[in-house]
N, C-alpha and C. Protein backbone atom coordinates (compact mmCIF):
# COMPACT_ATOMS: atom_id res chain seq x y z
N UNK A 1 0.84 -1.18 0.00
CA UNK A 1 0.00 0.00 0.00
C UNK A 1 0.88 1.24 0.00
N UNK A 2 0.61 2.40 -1.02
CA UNK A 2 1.58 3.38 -1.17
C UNK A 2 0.79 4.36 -0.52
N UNK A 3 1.16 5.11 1.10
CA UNK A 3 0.87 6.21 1.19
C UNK A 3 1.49 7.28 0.63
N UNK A 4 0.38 8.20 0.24
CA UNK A 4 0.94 9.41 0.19
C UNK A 4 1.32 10.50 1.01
N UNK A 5 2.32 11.28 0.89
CA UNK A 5 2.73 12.17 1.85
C UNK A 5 2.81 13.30 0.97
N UNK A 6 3.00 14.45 2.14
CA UNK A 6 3.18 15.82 1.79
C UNK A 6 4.65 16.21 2.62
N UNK A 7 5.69 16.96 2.39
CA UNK A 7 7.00 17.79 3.17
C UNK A 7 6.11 19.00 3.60
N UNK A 8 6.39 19.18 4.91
CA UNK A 8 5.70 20.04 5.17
C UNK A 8 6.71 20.22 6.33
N UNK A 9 7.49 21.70 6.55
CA UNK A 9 8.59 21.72 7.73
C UNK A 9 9.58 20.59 7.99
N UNK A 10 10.29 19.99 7.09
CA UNK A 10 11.06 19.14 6.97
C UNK A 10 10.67 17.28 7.49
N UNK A 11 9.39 17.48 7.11
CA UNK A 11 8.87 16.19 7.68
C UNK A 11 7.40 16.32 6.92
N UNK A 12 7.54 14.54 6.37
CA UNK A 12 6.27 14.05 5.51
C UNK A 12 5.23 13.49 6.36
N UNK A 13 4.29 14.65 5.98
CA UNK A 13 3.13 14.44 6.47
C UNK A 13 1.89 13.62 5.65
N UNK A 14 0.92 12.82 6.30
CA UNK A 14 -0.03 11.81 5.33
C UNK A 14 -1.69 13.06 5.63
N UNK A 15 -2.15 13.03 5.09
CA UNK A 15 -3.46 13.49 4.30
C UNK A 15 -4.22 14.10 6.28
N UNK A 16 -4.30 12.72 6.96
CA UNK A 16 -5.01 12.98 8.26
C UNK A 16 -3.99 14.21 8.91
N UNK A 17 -3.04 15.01 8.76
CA UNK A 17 -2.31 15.86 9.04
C UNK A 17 -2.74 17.54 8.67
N UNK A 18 -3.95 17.51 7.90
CA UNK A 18 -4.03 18.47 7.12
C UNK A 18 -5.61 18.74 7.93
N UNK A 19 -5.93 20.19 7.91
CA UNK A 19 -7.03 20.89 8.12
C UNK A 19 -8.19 20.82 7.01
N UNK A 20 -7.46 20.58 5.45
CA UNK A 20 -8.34 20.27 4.20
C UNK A 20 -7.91 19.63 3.79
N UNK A 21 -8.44 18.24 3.22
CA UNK A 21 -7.92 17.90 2.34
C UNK A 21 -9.30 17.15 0.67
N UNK A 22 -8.67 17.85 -0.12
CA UNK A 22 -9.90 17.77 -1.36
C UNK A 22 -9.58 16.53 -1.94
N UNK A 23 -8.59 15.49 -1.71
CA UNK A 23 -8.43 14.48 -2.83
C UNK A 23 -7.20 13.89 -2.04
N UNK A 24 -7.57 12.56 -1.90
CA UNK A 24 -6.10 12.17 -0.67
C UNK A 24 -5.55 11.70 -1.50
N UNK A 25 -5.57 11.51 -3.28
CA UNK A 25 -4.70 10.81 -4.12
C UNK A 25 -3.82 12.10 -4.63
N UNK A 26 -4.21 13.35 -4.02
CA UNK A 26 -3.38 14.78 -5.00
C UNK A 26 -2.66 15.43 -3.92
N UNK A 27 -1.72 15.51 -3.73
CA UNK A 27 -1.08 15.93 -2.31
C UNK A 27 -1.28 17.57 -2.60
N UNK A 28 -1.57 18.17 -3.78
CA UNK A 28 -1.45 19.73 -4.33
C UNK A 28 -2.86 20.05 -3.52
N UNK A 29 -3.61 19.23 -3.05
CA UNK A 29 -5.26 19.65 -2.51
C UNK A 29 -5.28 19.64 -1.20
N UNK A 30 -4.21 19.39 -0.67
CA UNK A 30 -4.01 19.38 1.07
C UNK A 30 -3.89 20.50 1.40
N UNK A 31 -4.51 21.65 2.39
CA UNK A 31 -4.21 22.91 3.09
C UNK A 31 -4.32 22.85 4.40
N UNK A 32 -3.07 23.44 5.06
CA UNK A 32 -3.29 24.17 6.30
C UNK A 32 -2.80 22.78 6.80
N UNK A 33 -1.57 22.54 6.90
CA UNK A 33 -1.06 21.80 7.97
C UNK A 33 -1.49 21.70 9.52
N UNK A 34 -1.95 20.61 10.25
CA UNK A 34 -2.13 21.39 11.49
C UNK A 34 -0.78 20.08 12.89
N UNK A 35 -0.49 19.06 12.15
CA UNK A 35 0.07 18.20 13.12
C UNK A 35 1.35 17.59 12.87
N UNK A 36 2.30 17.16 13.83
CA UNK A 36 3.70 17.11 13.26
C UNK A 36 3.66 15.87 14.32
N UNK A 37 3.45 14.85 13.84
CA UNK A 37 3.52 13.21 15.54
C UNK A 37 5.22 13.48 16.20
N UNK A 38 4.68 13.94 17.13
CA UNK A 38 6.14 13.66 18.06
C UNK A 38 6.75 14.67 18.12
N UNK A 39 6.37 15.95 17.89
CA UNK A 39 6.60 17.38 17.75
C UNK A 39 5.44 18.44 18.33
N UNK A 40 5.11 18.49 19.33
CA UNK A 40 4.68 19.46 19.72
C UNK A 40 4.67 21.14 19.50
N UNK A 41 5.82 21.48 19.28
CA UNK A 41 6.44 23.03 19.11
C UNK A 41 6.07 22.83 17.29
N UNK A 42 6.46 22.20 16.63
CA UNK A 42 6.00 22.11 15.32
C UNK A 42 4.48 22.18 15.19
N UNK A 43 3.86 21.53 15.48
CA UNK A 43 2.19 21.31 15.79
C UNK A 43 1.96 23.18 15.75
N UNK A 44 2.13 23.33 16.92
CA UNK A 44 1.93 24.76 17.54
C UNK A 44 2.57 25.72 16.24
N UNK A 45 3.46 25.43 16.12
CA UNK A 45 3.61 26.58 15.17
C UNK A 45 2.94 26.31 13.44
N UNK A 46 2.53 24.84 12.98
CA UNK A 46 2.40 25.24 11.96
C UNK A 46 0.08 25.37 12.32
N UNK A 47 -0.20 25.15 13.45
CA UNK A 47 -1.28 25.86 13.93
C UNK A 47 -1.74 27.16 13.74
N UNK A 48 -0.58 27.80 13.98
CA UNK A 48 -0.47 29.80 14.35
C UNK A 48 -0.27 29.77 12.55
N UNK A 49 0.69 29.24 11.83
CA UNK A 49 0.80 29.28 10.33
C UNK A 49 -0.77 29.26 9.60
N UNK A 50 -1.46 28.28 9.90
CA UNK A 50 -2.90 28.20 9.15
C UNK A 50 -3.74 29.10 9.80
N UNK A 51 -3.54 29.33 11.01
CA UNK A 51 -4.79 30.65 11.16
C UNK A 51 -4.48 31.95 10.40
N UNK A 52 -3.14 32.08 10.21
CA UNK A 52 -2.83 33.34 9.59
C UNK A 52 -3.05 33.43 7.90
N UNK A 53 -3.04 32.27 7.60
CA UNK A 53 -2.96 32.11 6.10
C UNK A 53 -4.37 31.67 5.93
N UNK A 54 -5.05 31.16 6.79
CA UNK A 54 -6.34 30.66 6.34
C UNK A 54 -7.41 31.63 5.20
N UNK A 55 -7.64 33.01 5.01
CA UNK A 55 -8.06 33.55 4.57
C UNK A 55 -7.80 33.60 3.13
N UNK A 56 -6.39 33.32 2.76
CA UNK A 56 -5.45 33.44 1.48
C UNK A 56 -5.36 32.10 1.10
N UNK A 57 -5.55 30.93 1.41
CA UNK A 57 -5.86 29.84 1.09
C UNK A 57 -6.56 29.76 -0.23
N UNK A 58 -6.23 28.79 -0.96
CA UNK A 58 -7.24 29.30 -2.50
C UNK A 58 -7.25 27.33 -2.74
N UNK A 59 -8.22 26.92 -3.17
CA UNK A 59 -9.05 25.80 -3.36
C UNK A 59 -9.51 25.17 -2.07
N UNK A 60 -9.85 25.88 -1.32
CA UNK A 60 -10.47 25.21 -0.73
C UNK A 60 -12.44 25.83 -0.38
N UNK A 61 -13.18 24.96 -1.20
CA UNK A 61 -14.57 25.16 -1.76
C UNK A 61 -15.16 26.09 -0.52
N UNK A 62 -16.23 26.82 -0.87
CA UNK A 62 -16.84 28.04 -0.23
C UNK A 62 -17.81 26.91 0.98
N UNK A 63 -17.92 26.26 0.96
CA UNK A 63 -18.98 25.12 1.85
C UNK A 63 -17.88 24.44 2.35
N UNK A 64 -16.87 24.34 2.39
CA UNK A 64 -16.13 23.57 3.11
C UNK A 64 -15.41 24.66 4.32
N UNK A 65 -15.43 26.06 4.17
CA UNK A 65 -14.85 26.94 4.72
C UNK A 65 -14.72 27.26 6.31
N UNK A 66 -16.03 26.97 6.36
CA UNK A 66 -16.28 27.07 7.63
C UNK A 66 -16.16 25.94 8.70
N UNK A 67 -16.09 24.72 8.05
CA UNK A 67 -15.50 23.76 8.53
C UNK A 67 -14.46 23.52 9.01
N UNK A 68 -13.54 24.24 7.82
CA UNK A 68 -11.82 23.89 7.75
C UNK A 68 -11.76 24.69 9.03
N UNK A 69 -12.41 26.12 9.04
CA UNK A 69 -11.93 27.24 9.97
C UNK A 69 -11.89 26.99 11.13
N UNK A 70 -13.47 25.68 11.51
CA UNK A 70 -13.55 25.14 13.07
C UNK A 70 -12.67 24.08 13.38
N UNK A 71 -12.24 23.65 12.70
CA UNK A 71 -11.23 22.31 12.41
C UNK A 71 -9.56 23.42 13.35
N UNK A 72 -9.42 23.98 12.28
CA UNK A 72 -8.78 25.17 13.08
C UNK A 72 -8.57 26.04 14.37
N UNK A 73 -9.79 26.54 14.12
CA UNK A 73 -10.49 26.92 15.75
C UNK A 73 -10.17 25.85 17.07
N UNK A 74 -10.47 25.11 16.36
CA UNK A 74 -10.37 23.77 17.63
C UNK A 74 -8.98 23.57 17.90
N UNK A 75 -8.65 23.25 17.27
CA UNK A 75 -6.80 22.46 17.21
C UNK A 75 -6.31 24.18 18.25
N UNK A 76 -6.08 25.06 17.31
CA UNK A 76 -5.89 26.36 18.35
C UNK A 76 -6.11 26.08 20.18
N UNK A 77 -7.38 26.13 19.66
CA UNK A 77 -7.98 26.12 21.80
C UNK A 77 -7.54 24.42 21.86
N UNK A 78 -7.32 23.87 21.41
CA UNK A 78 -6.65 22.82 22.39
C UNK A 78 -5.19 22.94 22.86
N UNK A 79 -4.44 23.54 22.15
CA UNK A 79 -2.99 24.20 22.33
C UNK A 79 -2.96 25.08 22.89
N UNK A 80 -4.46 25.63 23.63
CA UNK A 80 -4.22 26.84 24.71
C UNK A 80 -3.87 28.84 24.37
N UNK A 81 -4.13 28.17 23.04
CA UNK A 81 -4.14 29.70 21.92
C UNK A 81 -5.64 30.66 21.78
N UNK A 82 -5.72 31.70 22.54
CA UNK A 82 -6.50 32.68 22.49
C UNK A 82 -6.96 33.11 21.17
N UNK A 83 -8.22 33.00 20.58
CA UNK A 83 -7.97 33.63 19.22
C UNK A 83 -9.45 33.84 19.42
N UNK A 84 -10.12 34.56 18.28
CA UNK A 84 -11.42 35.04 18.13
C UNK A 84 -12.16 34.28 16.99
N UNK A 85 -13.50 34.14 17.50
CA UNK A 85 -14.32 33.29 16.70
C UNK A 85 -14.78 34.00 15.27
N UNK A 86 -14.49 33.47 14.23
CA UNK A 86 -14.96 33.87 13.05
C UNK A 86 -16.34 33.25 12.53
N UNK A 87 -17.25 34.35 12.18
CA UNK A 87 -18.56 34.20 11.63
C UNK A 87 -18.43 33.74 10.22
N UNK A 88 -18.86 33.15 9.60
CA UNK A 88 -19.25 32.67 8.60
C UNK A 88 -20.96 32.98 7.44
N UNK A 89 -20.85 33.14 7.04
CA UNK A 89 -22.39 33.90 6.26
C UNK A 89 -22.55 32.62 5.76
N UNK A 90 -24.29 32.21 5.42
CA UNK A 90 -24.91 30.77 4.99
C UNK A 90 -24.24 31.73 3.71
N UNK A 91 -24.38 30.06 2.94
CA UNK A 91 -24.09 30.57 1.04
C UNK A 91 -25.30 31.10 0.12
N UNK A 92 -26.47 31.35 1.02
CA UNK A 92 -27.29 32.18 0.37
C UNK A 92 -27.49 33.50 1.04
N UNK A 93 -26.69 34.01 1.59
CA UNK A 93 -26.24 34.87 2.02
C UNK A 93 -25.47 35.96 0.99
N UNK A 94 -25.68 37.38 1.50
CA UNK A 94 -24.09 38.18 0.47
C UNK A 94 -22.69 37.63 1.29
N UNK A 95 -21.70 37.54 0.39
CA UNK A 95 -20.67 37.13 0.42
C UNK A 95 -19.76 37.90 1.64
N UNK A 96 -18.54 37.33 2.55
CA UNK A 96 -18.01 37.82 3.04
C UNK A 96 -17.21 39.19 2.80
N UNK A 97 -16.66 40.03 3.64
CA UNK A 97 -16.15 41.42 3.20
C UNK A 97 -14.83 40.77 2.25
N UNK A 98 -14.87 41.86 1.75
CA UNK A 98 -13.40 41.77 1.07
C UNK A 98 -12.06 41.93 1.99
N UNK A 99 -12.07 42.57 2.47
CA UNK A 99 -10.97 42.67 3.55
C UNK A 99 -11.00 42.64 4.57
N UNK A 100 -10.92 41.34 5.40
CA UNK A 100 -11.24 40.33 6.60
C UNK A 100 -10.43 41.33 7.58
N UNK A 101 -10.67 40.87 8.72
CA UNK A 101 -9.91 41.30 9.84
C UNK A 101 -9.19 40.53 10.51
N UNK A 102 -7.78 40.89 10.39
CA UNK A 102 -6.26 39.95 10.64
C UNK A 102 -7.15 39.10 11.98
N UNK A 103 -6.91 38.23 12.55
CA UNK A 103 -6.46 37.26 13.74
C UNK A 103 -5.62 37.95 14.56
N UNK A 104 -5.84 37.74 15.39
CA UNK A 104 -5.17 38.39 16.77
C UNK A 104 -5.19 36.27 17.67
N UNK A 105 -4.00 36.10 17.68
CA UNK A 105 -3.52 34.45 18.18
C UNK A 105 -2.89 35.18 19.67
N UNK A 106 -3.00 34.76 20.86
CA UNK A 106 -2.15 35.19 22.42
C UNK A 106 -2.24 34.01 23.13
N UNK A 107 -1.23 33.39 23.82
CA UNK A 107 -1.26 32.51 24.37
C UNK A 107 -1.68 32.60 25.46
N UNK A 108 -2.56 31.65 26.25
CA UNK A 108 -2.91 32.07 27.57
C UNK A 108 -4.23 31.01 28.01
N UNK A 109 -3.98 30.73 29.18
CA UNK A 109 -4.65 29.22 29.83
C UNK A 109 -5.32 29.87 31.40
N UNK A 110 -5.28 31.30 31.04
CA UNK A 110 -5.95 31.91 32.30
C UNK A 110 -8.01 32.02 32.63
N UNK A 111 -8.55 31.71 30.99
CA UNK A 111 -9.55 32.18 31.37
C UNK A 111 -10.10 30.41 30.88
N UNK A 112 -11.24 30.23 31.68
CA UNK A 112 -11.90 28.96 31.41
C UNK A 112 -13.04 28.72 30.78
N UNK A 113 -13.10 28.09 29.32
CA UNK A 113 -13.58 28.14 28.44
C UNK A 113 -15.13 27.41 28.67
N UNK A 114 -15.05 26.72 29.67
CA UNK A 114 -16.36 25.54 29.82
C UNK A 114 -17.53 25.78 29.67
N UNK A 115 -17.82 27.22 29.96
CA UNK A 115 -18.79 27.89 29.77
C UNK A 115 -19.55 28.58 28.53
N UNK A 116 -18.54 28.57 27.68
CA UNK A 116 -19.28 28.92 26.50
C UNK A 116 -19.44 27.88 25.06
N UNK A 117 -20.77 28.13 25.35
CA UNK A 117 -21.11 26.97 24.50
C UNK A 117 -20.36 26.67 22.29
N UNK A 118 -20.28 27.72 22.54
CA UNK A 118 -19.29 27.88 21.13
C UNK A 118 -18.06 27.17 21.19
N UNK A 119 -17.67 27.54 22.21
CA UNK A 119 -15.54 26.72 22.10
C UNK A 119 -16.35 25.61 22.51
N UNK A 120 -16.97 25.54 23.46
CA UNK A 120 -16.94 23.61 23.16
C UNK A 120 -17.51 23.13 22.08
N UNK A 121 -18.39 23.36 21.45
CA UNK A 121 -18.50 22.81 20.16
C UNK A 121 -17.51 22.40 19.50
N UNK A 122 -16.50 23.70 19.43
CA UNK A 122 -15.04 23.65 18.39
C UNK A 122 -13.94 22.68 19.26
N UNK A 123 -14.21 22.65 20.35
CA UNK A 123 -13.56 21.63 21.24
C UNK A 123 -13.59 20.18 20.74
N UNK A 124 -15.19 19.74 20.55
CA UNK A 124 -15.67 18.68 20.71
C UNK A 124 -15.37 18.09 19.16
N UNK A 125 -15.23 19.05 17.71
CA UNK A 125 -15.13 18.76 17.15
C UNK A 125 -13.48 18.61 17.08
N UNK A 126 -12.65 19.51 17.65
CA UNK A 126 -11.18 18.98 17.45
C UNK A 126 -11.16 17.52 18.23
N UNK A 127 -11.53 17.68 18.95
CA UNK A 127 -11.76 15.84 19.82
C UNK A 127 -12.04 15.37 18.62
N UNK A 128 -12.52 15.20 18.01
CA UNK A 128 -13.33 14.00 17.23
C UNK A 128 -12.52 14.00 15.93
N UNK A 129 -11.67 14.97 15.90
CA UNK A 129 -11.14 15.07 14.43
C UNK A 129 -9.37 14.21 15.31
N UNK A 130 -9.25 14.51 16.28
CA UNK A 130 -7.77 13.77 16.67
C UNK A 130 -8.31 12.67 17.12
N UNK A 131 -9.14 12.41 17.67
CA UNK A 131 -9.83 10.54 18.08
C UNK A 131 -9.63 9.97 16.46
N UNK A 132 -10.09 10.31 15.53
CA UNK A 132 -9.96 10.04 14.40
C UNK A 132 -8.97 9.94 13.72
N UNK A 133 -7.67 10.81 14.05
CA UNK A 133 -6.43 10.55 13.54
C UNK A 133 -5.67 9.59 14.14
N UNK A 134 -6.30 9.43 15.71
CA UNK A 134 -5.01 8.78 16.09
C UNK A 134 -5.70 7.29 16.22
N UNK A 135 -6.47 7.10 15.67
CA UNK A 135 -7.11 6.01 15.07
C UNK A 135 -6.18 5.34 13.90
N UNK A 136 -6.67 6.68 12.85
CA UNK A 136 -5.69 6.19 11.59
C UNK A 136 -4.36 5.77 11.80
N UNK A 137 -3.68 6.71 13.33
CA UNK A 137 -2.15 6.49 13.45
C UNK A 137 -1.64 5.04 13.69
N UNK A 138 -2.49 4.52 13.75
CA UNK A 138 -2.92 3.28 15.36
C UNK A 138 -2.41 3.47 16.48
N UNK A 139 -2.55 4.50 17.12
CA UNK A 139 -2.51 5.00 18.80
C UNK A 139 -3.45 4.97 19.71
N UNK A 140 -4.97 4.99 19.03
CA UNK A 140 -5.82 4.51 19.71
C UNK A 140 -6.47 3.28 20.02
């Protein structure tokens, strides 16, 4: 069986590594790195990399967007990264602004999230998206 990989920070990453991925046979359709096995500080930083680039990202479909973003969102607040929730407009909606407003990322494990029902959602779905990888890894 030939997996495919992606180089991503000097280390090949497989498809479950990625925030998008449009086609696990095209490694060119993978965006937004979010995991490095056995690297923590890598993780974290190529985390802070996709929130910043997430906007400038280009193939990844207008219905998948908001997904990728909570996929994101999540992985972030599990690494203890402060960041602000981005709204999303339904697709029968008018289209987002043209010129988004940067991310503001701060590290910090001072305020407790349990309470709002939004981060746990994005919680529950980063749970379910790493139960799922480390499935694929066979770690679970």
């Amino acid at each position: 069986m030939d997996i495919k990989t992606k180089r991503v920070a000097g280390v090949d990453l497989n498809s479950k590594c990625f925030a998008y991925v449009g086609d696990e046979q095209k490694i060119d359709t993978w965006h937004l790195p979010l995991f490095v096995r056995g690297d923590a500080a890598k993780s974290l930083n190529l985390i802070k990399n996709a929130l910043h680039r997430f906007d400038q990202t280009k193939g990844i479909p207008a219905s998948e967007r908001a997904a990728v973003w909570f996929t994101l969102y999540g992985a972030a607040k599990a690494q203890g990264l402060n960041i602000e929730r981005k709204e999303f407009a339904d697709l029968n909606e008018a289209p987002m602004a043209a010129e988004p407003e940067p991310i503001r990322v701060t590290a910090t494990r001072q305020r407790s999230y349990v309470d709002d029902p939004q981060i746990a959602e994005a919680i529950a779905l980063a749970d379910r998206r790493c139960d799922y990888l480390l499935r694929q890894l066979g770690l679970e």
